[in-house]
PDB file of N, CA and C in Angstrom:
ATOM      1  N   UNK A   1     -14.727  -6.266   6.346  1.00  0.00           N
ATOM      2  CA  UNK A   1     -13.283  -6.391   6.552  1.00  0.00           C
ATOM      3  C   UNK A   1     -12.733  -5.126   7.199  1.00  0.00           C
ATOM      4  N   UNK A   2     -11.627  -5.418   7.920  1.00  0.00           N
ATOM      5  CA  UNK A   2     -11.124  -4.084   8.653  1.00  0.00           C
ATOM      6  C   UNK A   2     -10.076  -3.804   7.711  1.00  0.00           C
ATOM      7  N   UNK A   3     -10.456  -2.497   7.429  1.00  0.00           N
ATOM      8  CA  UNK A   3      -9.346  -1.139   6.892  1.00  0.00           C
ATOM      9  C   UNK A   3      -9.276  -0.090   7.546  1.00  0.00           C
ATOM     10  N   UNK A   4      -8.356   0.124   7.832  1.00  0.00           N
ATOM     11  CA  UNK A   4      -8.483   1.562   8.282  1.00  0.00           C
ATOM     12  C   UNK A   4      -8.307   2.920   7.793  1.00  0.00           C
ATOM     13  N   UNK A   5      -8.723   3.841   7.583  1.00  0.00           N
ATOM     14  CA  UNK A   5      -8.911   4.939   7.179  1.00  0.00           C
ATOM     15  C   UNK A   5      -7.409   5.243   6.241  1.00  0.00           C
ATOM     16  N   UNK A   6      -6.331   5.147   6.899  1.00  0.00           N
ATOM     17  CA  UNK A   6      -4.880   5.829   6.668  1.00  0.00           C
ATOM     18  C   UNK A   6      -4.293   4.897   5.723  1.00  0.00           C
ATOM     19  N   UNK A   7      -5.016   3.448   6.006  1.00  0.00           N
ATOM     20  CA  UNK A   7      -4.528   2.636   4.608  1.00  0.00           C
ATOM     21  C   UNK A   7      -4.588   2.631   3.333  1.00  0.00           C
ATOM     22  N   UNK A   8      -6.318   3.167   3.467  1.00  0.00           N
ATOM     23  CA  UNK A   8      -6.885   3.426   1.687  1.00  0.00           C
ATOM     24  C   UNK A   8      -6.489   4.655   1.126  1.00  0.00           C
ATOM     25  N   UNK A   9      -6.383   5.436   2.444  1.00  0.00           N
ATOM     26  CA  UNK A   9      -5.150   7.069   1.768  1.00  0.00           C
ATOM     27  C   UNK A   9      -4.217   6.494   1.127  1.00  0.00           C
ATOM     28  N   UNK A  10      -3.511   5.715   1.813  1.00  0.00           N
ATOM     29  CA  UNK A  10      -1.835   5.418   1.371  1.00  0.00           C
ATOM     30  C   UNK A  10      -2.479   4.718   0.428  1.00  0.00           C
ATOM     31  N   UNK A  11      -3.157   3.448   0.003  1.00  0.00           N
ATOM     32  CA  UNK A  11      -3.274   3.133  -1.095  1.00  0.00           C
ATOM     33  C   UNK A  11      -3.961   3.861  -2.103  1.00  0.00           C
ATOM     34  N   UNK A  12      -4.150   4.711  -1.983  1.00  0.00           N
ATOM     35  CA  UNK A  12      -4.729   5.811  -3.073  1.00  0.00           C
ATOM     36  C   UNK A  12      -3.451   6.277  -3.688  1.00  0.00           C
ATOM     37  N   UNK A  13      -2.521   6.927  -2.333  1.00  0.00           N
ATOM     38  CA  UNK A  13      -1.610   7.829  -3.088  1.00  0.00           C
ATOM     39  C   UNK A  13      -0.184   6.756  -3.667  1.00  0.00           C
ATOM     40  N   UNK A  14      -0.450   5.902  -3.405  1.00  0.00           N
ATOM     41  CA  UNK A  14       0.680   4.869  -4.060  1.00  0.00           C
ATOM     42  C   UNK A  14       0.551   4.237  -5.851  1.00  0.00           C
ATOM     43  N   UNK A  15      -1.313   4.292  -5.748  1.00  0.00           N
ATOM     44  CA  UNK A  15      -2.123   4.108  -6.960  1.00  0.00           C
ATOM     45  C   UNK A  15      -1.676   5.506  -8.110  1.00  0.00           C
ATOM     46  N   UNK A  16      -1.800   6.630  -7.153  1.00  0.00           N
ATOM     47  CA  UNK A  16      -1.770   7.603  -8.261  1.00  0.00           C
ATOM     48  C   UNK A  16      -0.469   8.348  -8.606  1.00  0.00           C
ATOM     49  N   UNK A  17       0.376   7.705  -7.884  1.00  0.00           N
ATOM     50  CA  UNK A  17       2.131   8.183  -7.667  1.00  0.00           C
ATOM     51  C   UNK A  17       2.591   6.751  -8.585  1.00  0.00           C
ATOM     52  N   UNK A  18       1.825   5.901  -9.028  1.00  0.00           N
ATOM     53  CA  UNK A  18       2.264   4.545 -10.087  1.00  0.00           C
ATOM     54  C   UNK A  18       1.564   5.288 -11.392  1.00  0.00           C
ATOM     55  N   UNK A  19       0.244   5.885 -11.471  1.00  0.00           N
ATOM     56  CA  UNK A  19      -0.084   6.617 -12.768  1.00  0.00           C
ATOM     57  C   UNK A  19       0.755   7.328 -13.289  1.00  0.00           C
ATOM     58  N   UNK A  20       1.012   8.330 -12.585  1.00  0.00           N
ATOM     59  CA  UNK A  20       1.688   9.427 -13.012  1.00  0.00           C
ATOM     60  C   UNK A  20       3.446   9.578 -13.154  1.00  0.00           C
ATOM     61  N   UNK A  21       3.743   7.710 -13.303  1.00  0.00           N
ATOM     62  CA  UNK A  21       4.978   7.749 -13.218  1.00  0.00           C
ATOM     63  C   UNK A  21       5.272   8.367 -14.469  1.00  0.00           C
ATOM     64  N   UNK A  22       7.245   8.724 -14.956  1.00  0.00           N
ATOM     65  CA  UNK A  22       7.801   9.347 -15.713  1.00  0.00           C
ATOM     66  C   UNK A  22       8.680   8.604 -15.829  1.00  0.00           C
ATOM     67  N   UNK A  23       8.933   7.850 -16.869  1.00  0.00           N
ATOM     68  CA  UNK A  23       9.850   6.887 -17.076  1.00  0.00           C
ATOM     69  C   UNK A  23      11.365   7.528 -17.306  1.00  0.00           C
ATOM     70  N   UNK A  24      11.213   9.093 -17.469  1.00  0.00           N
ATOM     71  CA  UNK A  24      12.431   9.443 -17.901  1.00  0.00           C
ATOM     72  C   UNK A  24      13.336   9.609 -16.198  1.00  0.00           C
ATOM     73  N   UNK A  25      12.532   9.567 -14.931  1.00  0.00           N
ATOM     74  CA  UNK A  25      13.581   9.964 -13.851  1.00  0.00           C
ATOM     75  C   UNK A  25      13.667   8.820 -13.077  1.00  0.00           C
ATOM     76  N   UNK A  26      14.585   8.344 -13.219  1.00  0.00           N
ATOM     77  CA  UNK A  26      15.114   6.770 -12.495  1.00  0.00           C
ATOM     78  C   UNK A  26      15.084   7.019 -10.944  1.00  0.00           C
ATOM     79  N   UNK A  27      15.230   8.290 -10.144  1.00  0.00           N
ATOM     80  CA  UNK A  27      14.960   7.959  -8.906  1.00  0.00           C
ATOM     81  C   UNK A  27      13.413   8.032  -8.171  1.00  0.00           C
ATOM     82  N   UNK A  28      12.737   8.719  -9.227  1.00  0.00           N
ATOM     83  CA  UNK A  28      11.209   8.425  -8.945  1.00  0.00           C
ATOM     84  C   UNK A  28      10.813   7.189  -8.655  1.00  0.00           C
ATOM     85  N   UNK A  29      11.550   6.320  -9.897  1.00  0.00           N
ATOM     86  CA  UNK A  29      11.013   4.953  -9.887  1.00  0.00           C
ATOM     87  C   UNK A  29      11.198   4.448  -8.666  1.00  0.00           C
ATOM     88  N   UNK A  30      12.696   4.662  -8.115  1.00  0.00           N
ATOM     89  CA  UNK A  30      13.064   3.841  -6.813  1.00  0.00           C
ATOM     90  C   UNK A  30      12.536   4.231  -6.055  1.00  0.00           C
ATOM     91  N   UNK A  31      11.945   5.373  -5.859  1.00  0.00           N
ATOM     92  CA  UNK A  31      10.929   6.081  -4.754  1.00  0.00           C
ATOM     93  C   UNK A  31       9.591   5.035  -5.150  1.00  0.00           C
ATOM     94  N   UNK A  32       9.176   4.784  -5.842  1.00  0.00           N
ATOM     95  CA  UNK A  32       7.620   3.618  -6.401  1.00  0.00           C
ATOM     96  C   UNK A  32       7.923   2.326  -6.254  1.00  0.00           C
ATOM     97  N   UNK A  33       9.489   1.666  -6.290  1.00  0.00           N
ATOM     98  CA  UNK A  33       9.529   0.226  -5.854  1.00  0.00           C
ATOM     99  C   UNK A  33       9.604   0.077  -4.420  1.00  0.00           C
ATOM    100  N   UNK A  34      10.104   1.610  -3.659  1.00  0.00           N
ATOM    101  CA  UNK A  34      10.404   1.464  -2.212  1.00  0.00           C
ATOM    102  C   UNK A  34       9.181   1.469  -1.674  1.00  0.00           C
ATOM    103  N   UNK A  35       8.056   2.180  -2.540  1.00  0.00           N
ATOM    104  CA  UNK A  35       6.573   2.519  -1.632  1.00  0.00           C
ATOM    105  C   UNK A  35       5.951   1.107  -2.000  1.00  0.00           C
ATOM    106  N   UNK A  36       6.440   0.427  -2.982  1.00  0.00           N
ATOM    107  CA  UNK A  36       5.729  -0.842  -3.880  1.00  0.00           C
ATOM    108  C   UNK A  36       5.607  -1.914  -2.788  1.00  0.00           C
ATOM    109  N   UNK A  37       7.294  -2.067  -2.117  1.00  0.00           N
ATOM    110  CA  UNK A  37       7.449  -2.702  -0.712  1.00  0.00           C
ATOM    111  C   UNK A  37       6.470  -2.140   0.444  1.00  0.00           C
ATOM    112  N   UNK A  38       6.621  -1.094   0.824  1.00  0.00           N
ATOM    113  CA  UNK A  38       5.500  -0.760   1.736  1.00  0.00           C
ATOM    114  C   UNK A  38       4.513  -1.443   2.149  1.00  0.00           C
ATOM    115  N   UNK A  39       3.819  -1.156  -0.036  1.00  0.00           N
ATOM    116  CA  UNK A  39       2.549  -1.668   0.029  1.00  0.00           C
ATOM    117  C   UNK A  39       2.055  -2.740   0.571  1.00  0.00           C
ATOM    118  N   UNK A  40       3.364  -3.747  -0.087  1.00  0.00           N
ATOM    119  CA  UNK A  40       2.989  -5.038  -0.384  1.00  0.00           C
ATOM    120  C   UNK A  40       2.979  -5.691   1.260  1.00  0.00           C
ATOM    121  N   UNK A  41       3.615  -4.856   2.048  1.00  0.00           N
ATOM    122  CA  UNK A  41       3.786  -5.477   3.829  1.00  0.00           C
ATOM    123  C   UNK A  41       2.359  -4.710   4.162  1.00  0.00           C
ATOM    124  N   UNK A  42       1.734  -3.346   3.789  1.00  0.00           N
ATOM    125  CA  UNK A  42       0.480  -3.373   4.281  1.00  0.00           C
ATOM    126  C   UNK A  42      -0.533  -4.086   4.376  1.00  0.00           C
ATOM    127  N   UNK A  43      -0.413  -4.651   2.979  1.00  0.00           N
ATOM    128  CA  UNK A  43      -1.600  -5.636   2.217  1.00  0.00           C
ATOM    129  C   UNK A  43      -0.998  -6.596   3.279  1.00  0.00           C
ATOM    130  N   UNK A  44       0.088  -7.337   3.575  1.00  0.00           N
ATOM    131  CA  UNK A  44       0.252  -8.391   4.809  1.00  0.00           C
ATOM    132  C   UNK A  44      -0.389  -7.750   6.250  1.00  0.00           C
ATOM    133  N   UNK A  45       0.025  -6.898   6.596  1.00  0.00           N
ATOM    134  CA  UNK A  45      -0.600  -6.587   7.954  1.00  0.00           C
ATOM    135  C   UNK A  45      -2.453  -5.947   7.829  1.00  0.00           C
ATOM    136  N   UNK A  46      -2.841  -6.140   6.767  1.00  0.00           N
ATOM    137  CA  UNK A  46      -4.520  -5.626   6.724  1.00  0.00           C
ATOM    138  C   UNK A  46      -4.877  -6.993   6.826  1.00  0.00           C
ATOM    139  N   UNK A  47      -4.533  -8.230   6.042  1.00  0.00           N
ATOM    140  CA  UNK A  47      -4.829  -9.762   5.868  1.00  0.00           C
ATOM    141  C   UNK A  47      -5.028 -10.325   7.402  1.00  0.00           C
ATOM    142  N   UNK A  48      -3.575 -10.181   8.042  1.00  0.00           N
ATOM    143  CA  UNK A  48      -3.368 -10.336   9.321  1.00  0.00           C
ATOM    144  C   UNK A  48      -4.630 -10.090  10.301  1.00  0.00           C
ATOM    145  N   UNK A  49      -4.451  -8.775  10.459  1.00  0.00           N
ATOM    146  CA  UNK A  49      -5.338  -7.937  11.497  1.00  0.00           C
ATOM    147  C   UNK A  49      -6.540  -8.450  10.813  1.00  0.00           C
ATOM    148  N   UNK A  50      -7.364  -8.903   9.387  1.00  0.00           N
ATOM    149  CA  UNK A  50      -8.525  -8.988   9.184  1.00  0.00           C
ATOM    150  C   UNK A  50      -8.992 -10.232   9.466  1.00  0.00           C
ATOM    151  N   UNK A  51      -7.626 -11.316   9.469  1.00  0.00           N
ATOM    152  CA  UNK A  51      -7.858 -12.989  10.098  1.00  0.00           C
ATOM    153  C   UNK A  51      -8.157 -12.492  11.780  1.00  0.00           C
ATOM    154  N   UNK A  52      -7.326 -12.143  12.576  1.00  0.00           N
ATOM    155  CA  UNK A  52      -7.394 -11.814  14.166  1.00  0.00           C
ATOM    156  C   UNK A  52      -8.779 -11.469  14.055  1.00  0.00           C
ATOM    157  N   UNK A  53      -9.326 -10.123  13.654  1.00  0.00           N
ATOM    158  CA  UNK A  53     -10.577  -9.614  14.251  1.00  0.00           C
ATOM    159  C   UNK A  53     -11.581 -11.238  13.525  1.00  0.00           C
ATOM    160  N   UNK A  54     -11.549 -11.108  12.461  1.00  0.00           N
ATOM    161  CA  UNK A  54     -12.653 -12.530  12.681  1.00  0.00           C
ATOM    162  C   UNK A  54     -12.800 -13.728  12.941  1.00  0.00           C
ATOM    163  N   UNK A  55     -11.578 -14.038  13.890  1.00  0.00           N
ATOM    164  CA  UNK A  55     -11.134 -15.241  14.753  1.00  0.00           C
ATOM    165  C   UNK A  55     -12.246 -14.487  16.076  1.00  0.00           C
ATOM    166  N   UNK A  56     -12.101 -13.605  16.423  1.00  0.00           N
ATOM    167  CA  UNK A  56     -12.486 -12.869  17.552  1.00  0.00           C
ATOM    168  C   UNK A  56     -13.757 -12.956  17.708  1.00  0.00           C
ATOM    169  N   UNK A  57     -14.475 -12.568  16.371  1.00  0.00           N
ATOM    170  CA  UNK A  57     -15.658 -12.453  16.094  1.00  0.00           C
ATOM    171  C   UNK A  57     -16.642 -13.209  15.548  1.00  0.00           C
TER     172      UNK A  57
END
């Protein structure tokens, strides 16, 4: 499957920025639902790009 390098970073640091949340600072959180969105459109555009390349291939 195609990933690319900068994705599994970002999903690393989205993984370990959800561990180390602190329930006591409410704008952290909104900083983790805004990256949560991110995620969730990466995971759409890796699906994407991984249907294209093996249509191709």
């Amino acid at each position: 499957m195609y990933t690319p390098m900068g994705q599994i970073r970002a999903v690393g640091f989205v993984l370990r920025r959800l561990k180390d949340d602190d329930p006591r600072s409410r704008k952290y959180r909104r900083t983790i639902a805004r990256q949560g969105w991110y995620f969730l459109w990466a995971a759409v555009l890796i699906l994407a790009m991984a249907i294209v390349v093996s249509l191709l291939f």
